[in-house]
Protein backbone atom coordinates (compact mmCIF):
# COMPACT_ATOMS: atom_id res chain seq x y z
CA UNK A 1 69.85 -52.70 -108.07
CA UNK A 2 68.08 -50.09 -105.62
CA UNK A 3 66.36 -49.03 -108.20
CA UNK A 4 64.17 -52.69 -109.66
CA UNK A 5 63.30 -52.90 -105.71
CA UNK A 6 61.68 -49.89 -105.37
CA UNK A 7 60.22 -50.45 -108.59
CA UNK A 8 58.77 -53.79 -107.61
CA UNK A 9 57.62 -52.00 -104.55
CA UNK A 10 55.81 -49.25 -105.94
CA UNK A 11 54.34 -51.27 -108.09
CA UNK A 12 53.21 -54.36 -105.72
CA UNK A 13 51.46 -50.93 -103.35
CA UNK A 14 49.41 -49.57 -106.37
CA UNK A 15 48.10 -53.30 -107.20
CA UNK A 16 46.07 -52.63 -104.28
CA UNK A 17 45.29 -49.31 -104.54
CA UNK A 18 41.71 -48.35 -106.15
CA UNK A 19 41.53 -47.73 -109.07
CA UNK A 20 41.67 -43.96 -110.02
CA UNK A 21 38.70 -42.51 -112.17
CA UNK A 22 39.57 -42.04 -115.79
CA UNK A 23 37.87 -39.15 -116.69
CA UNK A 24 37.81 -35.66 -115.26
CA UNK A 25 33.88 -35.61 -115.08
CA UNK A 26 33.52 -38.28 -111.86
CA UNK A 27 36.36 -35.85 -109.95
CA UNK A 28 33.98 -32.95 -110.09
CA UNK A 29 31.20 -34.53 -109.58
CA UNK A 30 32.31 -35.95 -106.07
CA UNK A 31 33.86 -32.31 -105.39
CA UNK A 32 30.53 -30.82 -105.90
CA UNK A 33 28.90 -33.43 -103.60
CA UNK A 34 31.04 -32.67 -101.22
CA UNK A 35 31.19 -28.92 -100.88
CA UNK A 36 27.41 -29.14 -100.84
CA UNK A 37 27.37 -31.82 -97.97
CA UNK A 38 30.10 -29.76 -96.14
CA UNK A 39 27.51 -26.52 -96.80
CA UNK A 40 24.86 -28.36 -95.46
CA UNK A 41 26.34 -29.80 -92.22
CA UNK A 42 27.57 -25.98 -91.39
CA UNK A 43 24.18 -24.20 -92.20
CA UNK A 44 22.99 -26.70 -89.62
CA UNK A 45 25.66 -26.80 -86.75
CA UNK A 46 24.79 -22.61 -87.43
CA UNK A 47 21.10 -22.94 -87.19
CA UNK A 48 21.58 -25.41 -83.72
CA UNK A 49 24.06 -22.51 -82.53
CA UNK A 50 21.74 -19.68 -82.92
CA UNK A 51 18.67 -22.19 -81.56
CA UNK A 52 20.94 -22.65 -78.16
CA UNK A 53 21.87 -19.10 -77.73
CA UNK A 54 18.41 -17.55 -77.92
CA UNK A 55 17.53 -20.46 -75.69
CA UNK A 56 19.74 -19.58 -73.07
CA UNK A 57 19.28 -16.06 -73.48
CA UNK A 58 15.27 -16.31 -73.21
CA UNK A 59 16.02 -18.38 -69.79
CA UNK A 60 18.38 -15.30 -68.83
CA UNK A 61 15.80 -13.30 -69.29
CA UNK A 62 12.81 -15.20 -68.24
CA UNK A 63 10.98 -14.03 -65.11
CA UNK A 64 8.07 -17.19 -64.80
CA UNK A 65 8.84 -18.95 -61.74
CA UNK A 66 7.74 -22.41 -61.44
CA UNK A 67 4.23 -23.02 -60.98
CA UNK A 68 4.15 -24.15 -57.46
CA UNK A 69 0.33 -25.84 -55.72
CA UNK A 70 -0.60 -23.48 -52.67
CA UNK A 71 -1.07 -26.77 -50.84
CA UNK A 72 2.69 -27.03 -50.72
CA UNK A 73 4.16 -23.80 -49.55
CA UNK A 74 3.55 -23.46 -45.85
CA UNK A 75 1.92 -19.45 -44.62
CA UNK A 76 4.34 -17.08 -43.48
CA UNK A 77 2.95 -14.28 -41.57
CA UNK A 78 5.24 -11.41 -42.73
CA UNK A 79 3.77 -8.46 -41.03
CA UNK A 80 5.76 -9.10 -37.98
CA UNK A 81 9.17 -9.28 -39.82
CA UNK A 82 8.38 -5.83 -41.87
CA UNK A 83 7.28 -3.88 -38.47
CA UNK A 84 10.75 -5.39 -37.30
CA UNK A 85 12.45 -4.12 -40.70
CA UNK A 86 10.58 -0.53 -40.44
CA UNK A 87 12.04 -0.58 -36.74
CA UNK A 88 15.61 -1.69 -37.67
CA UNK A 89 15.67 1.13 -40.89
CA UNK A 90 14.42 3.89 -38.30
CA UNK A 91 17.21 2.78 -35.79
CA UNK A 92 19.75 3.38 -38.44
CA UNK A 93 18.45 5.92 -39.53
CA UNK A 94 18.37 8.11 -36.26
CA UNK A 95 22.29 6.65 -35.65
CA UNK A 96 22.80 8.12 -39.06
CA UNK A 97 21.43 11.64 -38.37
CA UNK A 98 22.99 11.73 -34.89
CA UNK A 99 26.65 11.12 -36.38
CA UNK A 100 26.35 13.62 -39.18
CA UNK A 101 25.39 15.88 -36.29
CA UNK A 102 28.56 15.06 -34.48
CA UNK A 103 30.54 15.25 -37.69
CA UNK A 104 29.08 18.92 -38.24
CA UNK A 105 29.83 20.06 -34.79
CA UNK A 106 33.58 18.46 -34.42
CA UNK A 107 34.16 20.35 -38.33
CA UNK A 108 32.26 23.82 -37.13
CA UNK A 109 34.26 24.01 -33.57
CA UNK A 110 37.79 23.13 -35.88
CA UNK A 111 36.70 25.76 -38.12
CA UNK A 112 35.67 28.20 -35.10
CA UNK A 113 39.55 27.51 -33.30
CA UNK A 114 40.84 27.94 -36.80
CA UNK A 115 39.17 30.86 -37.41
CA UNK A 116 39.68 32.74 -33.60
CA UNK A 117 43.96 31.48 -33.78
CA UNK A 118 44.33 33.55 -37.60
CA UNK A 119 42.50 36.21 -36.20
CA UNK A 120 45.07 36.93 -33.54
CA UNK A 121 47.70 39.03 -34.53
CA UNK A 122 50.62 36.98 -32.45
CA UNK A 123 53.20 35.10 -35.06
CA UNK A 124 52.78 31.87 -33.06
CA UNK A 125 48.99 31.94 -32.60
CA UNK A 126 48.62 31.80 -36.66
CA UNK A 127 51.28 29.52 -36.75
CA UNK A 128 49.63 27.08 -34.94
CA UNK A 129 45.90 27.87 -36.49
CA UNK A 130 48.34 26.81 -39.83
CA UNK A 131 48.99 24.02 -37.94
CA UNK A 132 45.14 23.29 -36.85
CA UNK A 133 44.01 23.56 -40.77
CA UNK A 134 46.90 21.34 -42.08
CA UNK A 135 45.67 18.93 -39.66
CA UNK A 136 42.01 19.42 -40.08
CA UNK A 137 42.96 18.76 -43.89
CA UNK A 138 44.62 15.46 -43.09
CA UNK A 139 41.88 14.28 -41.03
CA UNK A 140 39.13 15.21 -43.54
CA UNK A 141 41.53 13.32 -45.99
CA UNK A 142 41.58 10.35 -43.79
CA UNK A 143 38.11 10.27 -43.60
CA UNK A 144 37.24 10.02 -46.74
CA UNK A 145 39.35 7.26 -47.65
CA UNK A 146 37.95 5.20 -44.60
CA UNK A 147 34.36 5.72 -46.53
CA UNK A 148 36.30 3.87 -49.71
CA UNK A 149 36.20 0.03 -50.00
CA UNK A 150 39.20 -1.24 -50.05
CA UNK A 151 41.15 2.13 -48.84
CA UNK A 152 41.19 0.97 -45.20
CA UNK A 153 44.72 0.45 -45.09
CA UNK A 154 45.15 3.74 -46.14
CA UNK A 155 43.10 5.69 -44.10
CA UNK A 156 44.88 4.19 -41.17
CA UNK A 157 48.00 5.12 -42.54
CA UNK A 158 46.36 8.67 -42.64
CA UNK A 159 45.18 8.87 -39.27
CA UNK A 160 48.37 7.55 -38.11
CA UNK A 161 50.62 10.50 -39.92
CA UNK A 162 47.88 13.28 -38.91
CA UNK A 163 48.63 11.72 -34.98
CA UNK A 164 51.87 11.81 -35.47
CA UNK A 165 52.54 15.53 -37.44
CA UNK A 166 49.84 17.08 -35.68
CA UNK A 167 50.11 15.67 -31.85
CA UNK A 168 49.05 18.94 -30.15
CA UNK A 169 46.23 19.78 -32.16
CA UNK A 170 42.19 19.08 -32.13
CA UNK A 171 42.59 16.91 -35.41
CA UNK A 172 45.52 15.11 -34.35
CA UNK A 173 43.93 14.04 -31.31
CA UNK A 174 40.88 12.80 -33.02
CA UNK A 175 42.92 10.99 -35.80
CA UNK A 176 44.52 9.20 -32.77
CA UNK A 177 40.44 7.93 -31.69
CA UNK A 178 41.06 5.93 -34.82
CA UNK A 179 43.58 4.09 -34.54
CA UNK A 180 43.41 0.49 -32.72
CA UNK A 181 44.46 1.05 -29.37
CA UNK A 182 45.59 4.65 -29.79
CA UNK A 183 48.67 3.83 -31.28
């Protein structure tokens, strides 16, 4: 009994389905049509692609600024901001040579202590000119890693243990200038 309804039902749906084409010929046909419409529609979408991207790439690059009246950009006089500049660069400058002066003399006179405590013959003099370069190394150490973006953190955590190893030494005491509030 299942069986005549789905019969009936089956065939009541392919009454209204299209007919299907009777010989092979029509089938390839519409394949062929197809492919080449498909092949045509990505050889464009391709073509637009490549269009877009050297588009966007020549705009990268492009260096023309808009073409802009001289009626409608007001005069600047400039010379007085570039003497300002030249003045502001030779500021800095001179600040720059004056603290790699200081930086010289503070590592010569650590070297110079150094060098006059290993001289001396006395077991606790060279211990504590040991105790001057292990400091002096910290400090250069914390230096350099104040110079490093993004190392500031560290550097303080550098001055902090050079303070706090080396208390009654020339380093330690500088280390200590660098730390907020001497702490």
């Amino acid at each position: 009994m299942k069986q005549i309804g789905l019969n009936t039902l089956l065939s009541h749906a392919d009454s209204h389905a299209p007919p299907l084409p009777l010989s092979g010929v029509g089938l390839a046909d519409r394949i062929r049509r197809r492919a080449t419409y498909r092949s045509r529609v990505r050889a464009a979408v391709s073509a637009t692609a490549i269009v877009i991207a050297a588009g966007v790439l020549a705009s990268r690059n492009s260096t023309t600024r808009p073409i802009v009246s001289s009626s409608s950009v007001p005069h600047v006089e400039t010379a007085p901001i570039e003497r300002e500049i030249a003045m502001l660069d030779s500021e800095a400058m001179s600040h720059a040579r004056i603290a790699h002066a200081i930086e010289r003399a503070e590592a010569a006179t650590t070297q110079h202590l150094a060098d006059e405590l290993q001289a001396a013959d006395d077991p606790l003099t060279r211990l504590q000119a040991s105790r001057e370069q292990a400091a002096a190394i910290l400090l250069n150490q914390a230096n350099w890693l104040a110079t490093q973006s993004g190392k500031q953190t560290d550097a303080a955590t550098a001055y902090r243990r050079t303070a706090v190893l080396f208390p009654d030494t020339l380093s330690g005491a500088r280390a200590l200038r660098h730390l907020p509030n001497g702490a």
